[in-house]
Protein backbone atom coordinates (compact mmCIF):
# COMPACT_ATOMS: atom_id res chain seq x y z
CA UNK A 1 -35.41 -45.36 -3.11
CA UNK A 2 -32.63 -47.40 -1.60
CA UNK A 3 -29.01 -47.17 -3.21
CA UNK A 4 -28.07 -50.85 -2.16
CA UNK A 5 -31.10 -51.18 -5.51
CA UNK A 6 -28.53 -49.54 -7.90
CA UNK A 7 -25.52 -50.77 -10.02
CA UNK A 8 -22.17 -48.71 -10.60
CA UNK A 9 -22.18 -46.46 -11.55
CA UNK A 10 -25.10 -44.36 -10.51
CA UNK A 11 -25.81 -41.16 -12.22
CA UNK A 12 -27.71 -38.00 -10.69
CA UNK A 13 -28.01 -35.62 -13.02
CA UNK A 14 -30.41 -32.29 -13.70
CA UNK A 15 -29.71 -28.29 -14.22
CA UNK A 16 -27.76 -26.17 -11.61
CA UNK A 17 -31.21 -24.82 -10.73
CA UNK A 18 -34.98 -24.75 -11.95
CA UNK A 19 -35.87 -21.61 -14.20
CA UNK A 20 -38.99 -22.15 -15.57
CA UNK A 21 -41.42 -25.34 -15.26
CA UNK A 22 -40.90 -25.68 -19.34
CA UNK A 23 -37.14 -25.45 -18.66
CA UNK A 24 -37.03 -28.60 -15.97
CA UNK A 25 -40.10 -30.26 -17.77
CA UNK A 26 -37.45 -30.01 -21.12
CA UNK A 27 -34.65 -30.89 -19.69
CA UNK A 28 -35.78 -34.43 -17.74
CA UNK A 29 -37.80 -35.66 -20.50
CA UNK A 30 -34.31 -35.40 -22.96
CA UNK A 31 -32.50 -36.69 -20.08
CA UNK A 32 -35.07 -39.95 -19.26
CA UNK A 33 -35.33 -40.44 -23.23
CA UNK A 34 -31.78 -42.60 -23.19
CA UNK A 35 -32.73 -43.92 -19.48
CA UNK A 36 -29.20 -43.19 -18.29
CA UNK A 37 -29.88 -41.43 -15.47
CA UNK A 38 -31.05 -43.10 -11.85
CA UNK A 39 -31.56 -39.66 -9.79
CA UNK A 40 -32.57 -35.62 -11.16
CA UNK A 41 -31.03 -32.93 -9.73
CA UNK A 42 -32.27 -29.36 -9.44
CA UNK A 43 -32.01 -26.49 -6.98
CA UNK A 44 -35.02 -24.35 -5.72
CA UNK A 45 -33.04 -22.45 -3.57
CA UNK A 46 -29.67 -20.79 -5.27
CA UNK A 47 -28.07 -19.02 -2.21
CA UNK A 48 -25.10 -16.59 -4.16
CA UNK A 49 -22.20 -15.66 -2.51
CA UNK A 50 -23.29 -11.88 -3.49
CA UNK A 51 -26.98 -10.73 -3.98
CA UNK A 52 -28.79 -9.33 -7.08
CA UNK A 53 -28.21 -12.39 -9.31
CA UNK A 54 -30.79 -15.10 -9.51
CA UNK A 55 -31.26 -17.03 -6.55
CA UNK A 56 -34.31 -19.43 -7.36
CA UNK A 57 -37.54 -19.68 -7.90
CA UNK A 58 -38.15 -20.79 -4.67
CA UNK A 59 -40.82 -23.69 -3.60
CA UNK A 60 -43.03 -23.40 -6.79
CA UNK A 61 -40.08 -25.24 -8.18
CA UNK A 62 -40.70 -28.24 -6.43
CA UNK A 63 -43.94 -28.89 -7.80
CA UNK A 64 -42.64 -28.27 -11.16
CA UNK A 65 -39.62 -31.21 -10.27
CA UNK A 66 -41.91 -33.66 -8.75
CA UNK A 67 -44.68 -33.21 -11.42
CA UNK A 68 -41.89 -33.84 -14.03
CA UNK A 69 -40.51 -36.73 -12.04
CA UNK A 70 -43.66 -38.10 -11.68
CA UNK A 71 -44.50 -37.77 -15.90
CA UNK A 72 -41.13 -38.98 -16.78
CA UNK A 73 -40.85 -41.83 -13.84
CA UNK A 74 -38.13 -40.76 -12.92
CA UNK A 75 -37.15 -39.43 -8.88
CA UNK A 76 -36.09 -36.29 -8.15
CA UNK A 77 -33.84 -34.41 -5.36
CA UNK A 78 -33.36 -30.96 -4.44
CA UNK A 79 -30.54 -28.90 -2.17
CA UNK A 80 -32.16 -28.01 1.19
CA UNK A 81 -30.26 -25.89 3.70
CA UNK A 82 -32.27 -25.38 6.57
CA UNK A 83 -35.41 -27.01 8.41
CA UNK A 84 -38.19 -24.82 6.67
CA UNK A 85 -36.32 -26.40 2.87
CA UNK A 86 -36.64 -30.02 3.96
CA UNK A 87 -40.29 -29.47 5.20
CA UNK A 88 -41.14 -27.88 2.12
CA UNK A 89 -39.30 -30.61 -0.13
CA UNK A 90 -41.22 -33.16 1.86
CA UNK A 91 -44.38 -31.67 1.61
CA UNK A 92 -44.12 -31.64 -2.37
CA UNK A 93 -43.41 -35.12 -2.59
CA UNK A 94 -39.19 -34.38 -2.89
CA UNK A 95 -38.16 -38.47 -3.53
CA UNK A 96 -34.81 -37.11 -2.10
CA UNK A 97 -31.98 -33.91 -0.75
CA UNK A 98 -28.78 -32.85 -1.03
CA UNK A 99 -27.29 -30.80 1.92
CA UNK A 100 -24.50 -28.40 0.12
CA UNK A 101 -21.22 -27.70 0.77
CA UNK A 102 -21.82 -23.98 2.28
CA UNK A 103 -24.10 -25.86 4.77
CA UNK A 104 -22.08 -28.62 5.66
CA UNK A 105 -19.59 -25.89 6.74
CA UNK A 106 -21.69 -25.33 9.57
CA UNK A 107 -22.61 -27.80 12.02
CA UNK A 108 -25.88 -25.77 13.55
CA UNK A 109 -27.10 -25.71 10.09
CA UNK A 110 -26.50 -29.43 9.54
CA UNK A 111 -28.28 -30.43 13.09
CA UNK A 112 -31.40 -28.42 12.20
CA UNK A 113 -32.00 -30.39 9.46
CA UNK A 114 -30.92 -33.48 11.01
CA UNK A 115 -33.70 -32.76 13.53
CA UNK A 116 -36.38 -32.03 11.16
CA UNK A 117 -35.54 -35.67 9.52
CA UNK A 118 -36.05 -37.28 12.09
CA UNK A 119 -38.93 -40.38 11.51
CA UNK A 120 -38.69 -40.21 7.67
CA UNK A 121 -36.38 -42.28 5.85
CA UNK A 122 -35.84 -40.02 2.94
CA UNK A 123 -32.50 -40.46 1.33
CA UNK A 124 -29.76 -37.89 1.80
CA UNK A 125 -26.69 -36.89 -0.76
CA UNK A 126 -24.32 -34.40 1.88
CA UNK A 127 -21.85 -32.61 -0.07
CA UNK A 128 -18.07 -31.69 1.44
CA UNK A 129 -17.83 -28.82 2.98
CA UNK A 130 -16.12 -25.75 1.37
CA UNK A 131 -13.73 -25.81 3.89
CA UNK A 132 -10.78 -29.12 2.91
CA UNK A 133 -11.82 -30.46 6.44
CA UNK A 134 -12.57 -34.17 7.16
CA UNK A 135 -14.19 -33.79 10.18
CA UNK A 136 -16.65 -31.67 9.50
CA UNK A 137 -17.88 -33.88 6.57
CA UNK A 138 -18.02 -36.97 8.79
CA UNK A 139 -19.59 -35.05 11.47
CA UNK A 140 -22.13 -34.00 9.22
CA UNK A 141 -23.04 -37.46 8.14
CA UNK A 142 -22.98 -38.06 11.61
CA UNK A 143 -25.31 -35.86 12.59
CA UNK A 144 -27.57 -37.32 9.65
CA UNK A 145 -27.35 -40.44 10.57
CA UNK A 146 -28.27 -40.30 14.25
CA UNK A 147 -31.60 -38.85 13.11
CA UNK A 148 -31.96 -42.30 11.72
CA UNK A 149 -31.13 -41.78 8.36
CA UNK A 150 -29.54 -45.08 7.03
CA UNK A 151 -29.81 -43.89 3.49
CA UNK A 152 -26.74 -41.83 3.40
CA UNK A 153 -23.96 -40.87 0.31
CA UNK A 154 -21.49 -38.41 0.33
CA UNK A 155 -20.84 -35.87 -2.51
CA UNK A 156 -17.21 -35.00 -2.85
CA UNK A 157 -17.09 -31.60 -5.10
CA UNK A 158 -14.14 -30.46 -4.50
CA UNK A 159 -12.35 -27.72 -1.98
CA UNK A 160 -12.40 -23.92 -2.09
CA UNK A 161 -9.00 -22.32 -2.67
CA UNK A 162 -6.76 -19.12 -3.19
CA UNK A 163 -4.75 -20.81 -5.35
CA UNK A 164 -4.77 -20.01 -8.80
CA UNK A 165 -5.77 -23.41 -10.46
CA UNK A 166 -7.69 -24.68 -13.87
CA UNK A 167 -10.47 -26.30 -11.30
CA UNK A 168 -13.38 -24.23 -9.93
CA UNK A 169 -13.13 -26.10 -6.74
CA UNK A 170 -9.94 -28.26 -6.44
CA UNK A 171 -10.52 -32.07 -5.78
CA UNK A 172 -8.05 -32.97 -3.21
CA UNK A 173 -8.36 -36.40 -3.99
CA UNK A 174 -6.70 -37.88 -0.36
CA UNK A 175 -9.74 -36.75 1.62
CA UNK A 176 -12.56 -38.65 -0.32
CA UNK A 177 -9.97 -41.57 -0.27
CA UNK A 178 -9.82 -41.04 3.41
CA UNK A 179 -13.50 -40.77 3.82
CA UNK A 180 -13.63 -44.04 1.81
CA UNK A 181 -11.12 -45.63 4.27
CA UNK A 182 -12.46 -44.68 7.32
CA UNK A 183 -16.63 -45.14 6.20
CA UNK A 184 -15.82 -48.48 3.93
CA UNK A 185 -19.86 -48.73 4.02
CA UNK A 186 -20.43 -45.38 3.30
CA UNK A 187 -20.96 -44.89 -0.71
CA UNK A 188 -19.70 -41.60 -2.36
CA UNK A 189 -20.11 -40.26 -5.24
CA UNK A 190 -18.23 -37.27 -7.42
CA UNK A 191 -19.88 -34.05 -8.28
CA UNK A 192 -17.47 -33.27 -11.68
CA UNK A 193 -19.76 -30.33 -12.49
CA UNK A 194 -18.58 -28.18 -9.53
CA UNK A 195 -15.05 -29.21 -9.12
CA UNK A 196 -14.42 -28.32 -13.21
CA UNK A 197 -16.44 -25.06 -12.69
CA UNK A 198 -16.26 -25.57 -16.65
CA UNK A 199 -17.23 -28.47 -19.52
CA UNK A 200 -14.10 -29.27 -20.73
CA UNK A 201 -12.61 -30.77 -18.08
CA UNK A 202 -15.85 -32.94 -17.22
CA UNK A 203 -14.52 -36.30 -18.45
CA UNK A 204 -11.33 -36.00 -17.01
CA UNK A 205 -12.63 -35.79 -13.31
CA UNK A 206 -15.63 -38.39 -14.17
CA UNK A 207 -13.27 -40.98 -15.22
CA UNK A 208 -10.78 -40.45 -12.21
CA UNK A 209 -13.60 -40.45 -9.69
CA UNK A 210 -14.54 -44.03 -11.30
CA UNK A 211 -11.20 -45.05 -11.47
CA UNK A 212 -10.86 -43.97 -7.86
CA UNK A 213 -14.03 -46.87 -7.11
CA UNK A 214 -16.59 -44.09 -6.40
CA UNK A 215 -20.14 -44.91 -6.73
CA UNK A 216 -21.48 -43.20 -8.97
CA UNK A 217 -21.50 -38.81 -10.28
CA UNK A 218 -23.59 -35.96 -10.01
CA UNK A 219 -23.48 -34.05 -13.11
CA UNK A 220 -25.63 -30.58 -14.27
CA UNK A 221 -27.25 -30.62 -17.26
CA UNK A 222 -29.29 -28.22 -19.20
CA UNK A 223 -31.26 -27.66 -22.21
CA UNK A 224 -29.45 -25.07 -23.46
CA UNK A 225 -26.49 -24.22 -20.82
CA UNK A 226 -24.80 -21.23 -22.19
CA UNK A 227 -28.19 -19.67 -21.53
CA UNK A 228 -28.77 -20.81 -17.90
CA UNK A 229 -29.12 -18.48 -15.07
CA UNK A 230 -26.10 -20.14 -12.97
CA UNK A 231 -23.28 -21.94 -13.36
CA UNK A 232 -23.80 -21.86 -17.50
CA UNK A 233 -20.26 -22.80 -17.88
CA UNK A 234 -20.16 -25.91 -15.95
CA UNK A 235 -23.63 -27.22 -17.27
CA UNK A 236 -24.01 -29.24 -20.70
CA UNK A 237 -26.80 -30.57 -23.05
CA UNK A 238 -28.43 -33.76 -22.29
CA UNK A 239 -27.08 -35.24 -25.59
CA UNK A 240 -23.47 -34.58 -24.24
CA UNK A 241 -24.14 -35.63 -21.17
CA UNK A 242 -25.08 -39.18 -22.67
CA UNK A 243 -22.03 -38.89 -24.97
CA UNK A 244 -19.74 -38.42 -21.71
CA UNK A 245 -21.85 -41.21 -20.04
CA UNK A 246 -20.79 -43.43 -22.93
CA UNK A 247 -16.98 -42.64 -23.10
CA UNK A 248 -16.16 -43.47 -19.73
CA UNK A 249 -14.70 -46.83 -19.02
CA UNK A 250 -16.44 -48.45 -16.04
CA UNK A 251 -13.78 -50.57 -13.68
CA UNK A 252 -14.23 -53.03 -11.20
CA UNK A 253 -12.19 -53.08 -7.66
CA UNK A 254 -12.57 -56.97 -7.41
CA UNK A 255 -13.16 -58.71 -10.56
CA UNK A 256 -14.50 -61.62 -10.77
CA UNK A 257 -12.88 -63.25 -13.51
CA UNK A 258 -9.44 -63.42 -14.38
CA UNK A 259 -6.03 -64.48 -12.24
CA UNK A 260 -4.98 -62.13 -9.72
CA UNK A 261 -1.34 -63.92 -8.75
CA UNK A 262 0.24 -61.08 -10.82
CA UNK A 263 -1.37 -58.28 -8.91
CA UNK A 264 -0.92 -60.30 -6.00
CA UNK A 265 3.40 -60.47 -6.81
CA UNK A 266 3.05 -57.18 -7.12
CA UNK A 267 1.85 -55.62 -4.00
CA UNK A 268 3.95 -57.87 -2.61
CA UNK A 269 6.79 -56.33 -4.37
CA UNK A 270 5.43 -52.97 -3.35
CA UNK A 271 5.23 -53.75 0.22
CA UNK A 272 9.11 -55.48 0.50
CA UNK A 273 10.01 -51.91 -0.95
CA UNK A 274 7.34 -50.14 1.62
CA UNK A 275 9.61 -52.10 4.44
CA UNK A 276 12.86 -50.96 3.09
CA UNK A 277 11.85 -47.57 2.60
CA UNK A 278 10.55 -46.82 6.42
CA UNK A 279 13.98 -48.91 7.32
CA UNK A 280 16.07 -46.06 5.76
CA UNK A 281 13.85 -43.62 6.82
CA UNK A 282 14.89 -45.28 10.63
CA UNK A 283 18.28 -44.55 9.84
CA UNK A 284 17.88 -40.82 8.58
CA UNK A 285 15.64 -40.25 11.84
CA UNK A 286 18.77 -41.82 13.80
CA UNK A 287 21.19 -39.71 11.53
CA UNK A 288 19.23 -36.13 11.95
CA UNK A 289 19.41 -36.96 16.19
CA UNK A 290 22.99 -37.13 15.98
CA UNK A 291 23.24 -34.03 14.15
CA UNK A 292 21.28 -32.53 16.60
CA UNK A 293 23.84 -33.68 19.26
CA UNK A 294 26.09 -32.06 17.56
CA UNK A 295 24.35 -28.66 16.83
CA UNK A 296 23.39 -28.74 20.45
CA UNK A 297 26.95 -28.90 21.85
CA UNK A 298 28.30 -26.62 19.05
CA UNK A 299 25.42 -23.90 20.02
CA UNK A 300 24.12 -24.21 15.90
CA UNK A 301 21.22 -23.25 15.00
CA UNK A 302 18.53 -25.95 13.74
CA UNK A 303 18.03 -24.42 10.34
CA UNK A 304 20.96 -23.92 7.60
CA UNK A 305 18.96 -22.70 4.89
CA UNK A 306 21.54 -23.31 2.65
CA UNK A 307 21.77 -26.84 3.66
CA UNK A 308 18.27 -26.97 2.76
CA UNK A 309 18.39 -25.12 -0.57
CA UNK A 310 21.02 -27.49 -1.56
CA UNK A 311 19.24 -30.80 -0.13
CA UNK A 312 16.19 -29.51 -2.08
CA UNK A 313 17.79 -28.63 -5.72
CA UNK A 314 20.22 -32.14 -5.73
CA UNK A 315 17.28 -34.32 -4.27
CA UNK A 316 14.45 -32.95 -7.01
CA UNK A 317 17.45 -33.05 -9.70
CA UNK A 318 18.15 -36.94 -8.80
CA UNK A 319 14.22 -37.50 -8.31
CA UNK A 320 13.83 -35.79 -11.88
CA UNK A 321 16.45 -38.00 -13.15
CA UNK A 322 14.58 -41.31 -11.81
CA UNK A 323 11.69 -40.11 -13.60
CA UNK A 324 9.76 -38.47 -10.60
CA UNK A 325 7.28 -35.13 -10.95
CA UNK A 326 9.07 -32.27 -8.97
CA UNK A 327 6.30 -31.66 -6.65
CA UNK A 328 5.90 -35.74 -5.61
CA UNK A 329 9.92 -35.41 -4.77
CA UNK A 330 9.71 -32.01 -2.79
CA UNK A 331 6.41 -33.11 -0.71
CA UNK A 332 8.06 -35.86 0.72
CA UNK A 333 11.19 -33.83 1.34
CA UNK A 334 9.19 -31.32 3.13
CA UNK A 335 7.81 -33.93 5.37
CA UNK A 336 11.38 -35.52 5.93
CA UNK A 337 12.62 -32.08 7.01
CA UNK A 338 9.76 -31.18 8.81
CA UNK A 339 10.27 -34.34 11.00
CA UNK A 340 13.84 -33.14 11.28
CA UNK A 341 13.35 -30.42 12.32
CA UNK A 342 11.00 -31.97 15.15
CA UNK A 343 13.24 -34.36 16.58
CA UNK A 344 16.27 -31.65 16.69
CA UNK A 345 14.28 -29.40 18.28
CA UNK A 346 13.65 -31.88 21.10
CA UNK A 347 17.21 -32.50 21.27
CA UNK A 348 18.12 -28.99 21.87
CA UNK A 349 14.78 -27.51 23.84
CA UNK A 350 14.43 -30.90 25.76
CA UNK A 351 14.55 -28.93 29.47
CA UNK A 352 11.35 -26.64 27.62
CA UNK A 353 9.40 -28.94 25.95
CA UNK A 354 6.68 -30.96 27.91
């Protein structure tokens, strides 16, 4: 299969993992009935983060996928995480893999399969890392591609986290969008399933990862979910996976029809303001140095925390006021003091700083 074959946006869907061959036969025959799906997903191999819970059926499960593929004309794809997976998967007649996030993570990992790859062209979905770290997701695609693989998209499922949050995994958005920016051929696609970690919030993070121009999602389905052996929360039925399918609203980046001179006054709008905004931010760079002239002859300390308290509750107040969210307003004063406190610190350390 080659993705350059499929319009936007393109839909891989399939249960967490394979259970039974009458559960995966089930669940892509309800799933092909509607044809809205381009790609099945299901995983053989269900590494836990603790033992004793059910981790797969292991490689009898891809003859159950391809046999199903194969009935329902449909291809299928399957997580592999080492060399001995993909030779397996390949073996069976696997149309395509995913590498996962927990192998991603680890660039020995990645290059073992990589090598294993080599002089097959089978198409390759490589999920972010679990880790919020850029350069291990390009280095894994990378890696991939070296061994020749030219059929390449990216999975962005979201980011592991301490923080108390409603997502499973949470999205940070600003690294697929950097990804995009820095691999403009590279397609990628959203994986809703594991950054909700629960249905609810499914069409939510579908339609932003469309509206965000991705290429397509990854979302698990399952006969009957709330019984599944992993993941049950995040999973739904086929029928509700077609009724999601249906309610999202698919947007174009370039349209072809209709007059762009509006959007076109616009960012031009937006980037006048762009140029005044780094201007003042010149002149508060210029400001902060002379302070730090000052607190250098005066032997002051660089941080007031008072002065920052009160910079922080009058700034948020007036952002508030403009109608800016509270956390938009206090990131970019955090990164206006930070630099502050930078360039002051040069000005009073300059005989210790190389």
């Amino acid at each position: 299969m080659t993705f350059e074959n499929y319009n936007r946006p393109f839909l891989f869907a399939g249960p967490c993992s394979i259970e039974s061959e009458k559960q995966i036969d089930s669940t892509i025959k309800a799933l092909t009935k509607k044809g809205k799906v381009d790609l099945i997903r299901a995983g053989v191999w269900k590494p836990r983060t603790r033992p004793n819970n059910f981790e797969g059926v292991g490689k009898i499960g891809l003859k159950w996928l391809v046999n199903a593929g194969k009935k329902y004309k449909v291809p299928v794809a399957t997580e592999v995480a080492n060399a001995k997976h993909f030779e397996l998967a390949l073996m069976a007649g696997i149309d395509a893999i995913w590498i996962g996030a927990r192998t991603t993570v680890n660039p020995f990992s990645v290059q073992e399969i990589a090598d294993s790859i080599k002089g097959t062209d089978i198409p390759v979905f490589i999920k972010n890392p679990i880790t919020p770290d850029i350069n291990l997701w390009v280095g894994a695609i990378e890696r991939i591609k070296n061994a020749g693989i030219s059929n390449i998209i990216a999975v962005h499922r979201g980011f592991a986290s301490y923080e108390k949050s409603k997502y499973r995994n949470i999205p940070q958005w600003n690294i697929p969008i950097e990804l995009m920016r820095i691999l403009p051929e590279l397609k990628v696609i959203c994986d809703p399933s594991h950054i909700c970690g629960n249905r609810n919030l499914l069409k939510y993070v579908s339609q932003k990862a469309l509206d965000l121009n991705m290429f397509g999602l990854m979302i698990e389905t399952h006969c009957t979910p709330d019984e599944a052996l992993s993941d049950a929360h995040q999973q739904i039925t086929p029928d509700s996976y077609y009724n999601l399918i249906n309610s999202l609203i698919i947007r174009e980046a370039n349209p072809s029809s209709g007059n762009n001179v509006v959007l076109d006054d616009l960012r031009t709008k937006i980037d006048d303001i762009d140029d005044r905004i780094f201007t003042a931010l010149a002149h508060r760079i210029r400001a902060i140095k002379e302070v730090g002239d000052y607190k250098k002859k005066n032997n002051m300390t660089i941080l007031q925390v008072e002065r920052w308290s009160e910079i922080l509750e009058n700034r948020i107040q007036n952002g508030k006021e403009s109608g800016l969210r509270d956390v938009f307003t206090e990131t970019i004063l955090e990164s206006i003091h930070n630099e502050s406190v930078y360039q002051q610190n040069l000005i009073l350390n300059q005989n210790n700083i190389e």
